[in-house]
Each structure stands twice: as structure tokens, then as C-alpha cells.
Protein backbone atom coordinates (compact mmCIF):
# COMPACT_ATOMS: atom_id res chain seq x y z
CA UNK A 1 20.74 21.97 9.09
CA UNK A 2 23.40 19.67 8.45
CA UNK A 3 26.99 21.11 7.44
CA UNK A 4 27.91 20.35 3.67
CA UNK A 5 24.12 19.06 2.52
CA UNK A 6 21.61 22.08 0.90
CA UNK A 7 18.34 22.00 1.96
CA UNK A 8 16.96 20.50 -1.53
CA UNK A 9 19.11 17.65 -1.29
CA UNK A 10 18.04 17.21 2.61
CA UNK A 11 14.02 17.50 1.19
CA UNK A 12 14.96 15.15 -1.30
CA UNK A 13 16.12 12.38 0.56
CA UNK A 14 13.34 12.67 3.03
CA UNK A 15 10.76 12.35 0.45
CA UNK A 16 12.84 9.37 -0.77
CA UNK A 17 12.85 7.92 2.72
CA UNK A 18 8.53 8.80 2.78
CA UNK A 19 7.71 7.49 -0.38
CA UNK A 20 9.59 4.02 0.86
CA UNK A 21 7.30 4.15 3.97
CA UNK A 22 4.49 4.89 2.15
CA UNK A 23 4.90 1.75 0.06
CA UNK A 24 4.87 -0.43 3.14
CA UNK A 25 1.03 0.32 2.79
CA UNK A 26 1.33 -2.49 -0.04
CA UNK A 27 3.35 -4.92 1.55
CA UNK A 28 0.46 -4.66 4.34
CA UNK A 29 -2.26 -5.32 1.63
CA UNK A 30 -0.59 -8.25 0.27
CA UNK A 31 0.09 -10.10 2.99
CA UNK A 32 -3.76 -9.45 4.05
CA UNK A 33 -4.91 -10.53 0.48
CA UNK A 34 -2.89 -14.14 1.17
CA UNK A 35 -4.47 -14.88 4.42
CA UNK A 36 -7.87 -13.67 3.28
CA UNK A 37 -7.60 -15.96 0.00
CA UNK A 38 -6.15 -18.85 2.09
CA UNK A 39 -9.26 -18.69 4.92
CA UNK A 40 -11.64 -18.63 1.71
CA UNK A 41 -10.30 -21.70 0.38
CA UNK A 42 -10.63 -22.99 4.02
CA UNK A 43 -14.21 -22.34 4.32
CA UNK A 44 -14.79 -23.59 0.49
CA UNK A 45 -13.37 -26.52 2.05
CA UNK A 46 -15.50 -27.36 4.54
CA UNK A 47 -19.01 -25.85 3.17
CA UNK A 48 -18.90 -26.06 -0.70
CA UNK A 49 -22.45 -24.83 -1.18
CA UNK A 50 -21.55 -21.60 -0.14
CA UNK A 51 -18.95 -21.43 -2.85
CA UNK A 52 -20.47 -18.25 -4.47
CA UNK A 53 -21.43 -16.08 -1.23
CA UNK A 54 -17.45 -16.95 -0.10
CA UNK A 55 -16.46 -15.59 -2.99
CA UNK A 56 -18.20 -12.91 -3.39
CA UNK A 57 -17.26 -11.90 -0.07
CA UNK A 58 -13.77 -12.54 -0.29
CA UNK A 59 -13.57 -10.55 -4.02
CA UNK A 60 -14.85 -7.45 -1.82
CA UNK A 61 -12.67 -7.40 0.91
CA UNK A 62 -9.72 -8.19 -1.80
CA UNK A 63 -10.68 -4.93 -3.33
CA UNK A 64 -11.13 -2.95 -0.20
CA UNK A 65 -7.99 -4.15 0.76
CA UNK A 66 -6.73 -3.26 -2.61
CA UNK A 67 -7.29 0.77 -2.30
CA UNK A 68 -4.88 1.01 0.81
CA UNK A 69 -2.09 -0.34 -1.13
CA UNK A 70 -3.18 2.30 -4.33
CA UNK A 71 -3.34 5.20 -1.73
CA UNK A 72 0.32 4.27 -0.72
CA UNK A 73 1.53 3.85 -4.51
CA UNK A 74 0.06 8.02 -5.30
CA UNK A 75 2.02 8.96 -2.08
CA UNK A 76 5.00 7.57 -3.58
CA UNK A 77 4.69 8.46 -6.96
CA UNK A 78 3.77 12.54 -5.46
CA UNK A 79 6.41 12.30 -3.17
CA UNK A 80 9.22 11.62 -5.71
CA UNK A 81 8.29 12.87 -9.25
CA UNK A 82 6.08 15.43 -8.17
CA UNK A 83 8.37 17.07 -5.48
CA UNK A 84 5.53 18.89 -3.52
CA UNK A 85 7.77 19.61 -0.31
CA UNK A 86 10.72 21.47 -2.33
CA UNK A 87 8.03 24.48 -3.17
CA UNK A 88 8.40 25.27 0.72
CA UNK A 89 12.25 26.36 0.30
């Protein structure tokens, strides 16, 4: 351990540090949501008469993508308010 930091403030600021990676799990989904909205306004482009299958599609994959981002968001939220790792000391 390191000299002049107890071992709850050590488990703290690792969950801090995991709960800031776990959030990179929305960045991810947001950035996949843009491109997927951008190729659906592509293909809306160029076949309009498939307007409501595209979306439909797209409004799937939005929310599939959607749930990875909400997983990441709990780990967070457990990870700093509900301080699961500091019951192991």
C-alpha cells in the first residue's frame, strides 16, 4: 500500500477512476447513434420509399445501442454512491 493514503481513500479513488471508465461506454454509444442516424438519412436519400422500414430499423439499433450506454451509467452510479468495494476492507 502506498505510505500516507488508508486503504478507503485508495478504494475510493479507484472506484472514482472505474466509474469514469465505465462512462466511456456512453461516449461509445453516441458516437455510434450519429453515424447510424447519418447512414439512415443517406439511404432515405437515395430510396425514399423505404422511408418507414429505414426507420424502423434504425429506431432499433438506436435503442440497442442505447442499453450499452445505460449499463455503463448503473456501473457508475454503483461504483460511487453505492461503494460496493469498501465492504471488502
Amino acid at each position: 500500500m502506498l505510505q500516507g493514503i488508508s486503504s478507503e481513500a485508495f478504494v475510493l479513488g479507484c472506484s472514482a477512476i472505474g466509474a469514469s471508465i465505465s462512462m466511456l461506454a456512453g461516449m461509445g454509444g453516441a458516437l455510434g447513434q450519429g453515424y447510424a442516424a447519418g447512414k439512415a438519412c443517406e439511404a432515405v436519400g437515395r430510396q425514399p420509399e423505404a422511408q418507414g422500414d429505414i426507420t424502423r430499423t434504425m429506431v432499433l439499433g438506436m435503442a440497442m445501442t442505447e442499453t450499452n450506454a445505460i449499463y455503463g451509467l448503473v456501473v457508475a452510479i454503483i461504483l460511487l454512491f453505492v461503494r460496493p468495494l469498501l465492504a471488502g476492507l
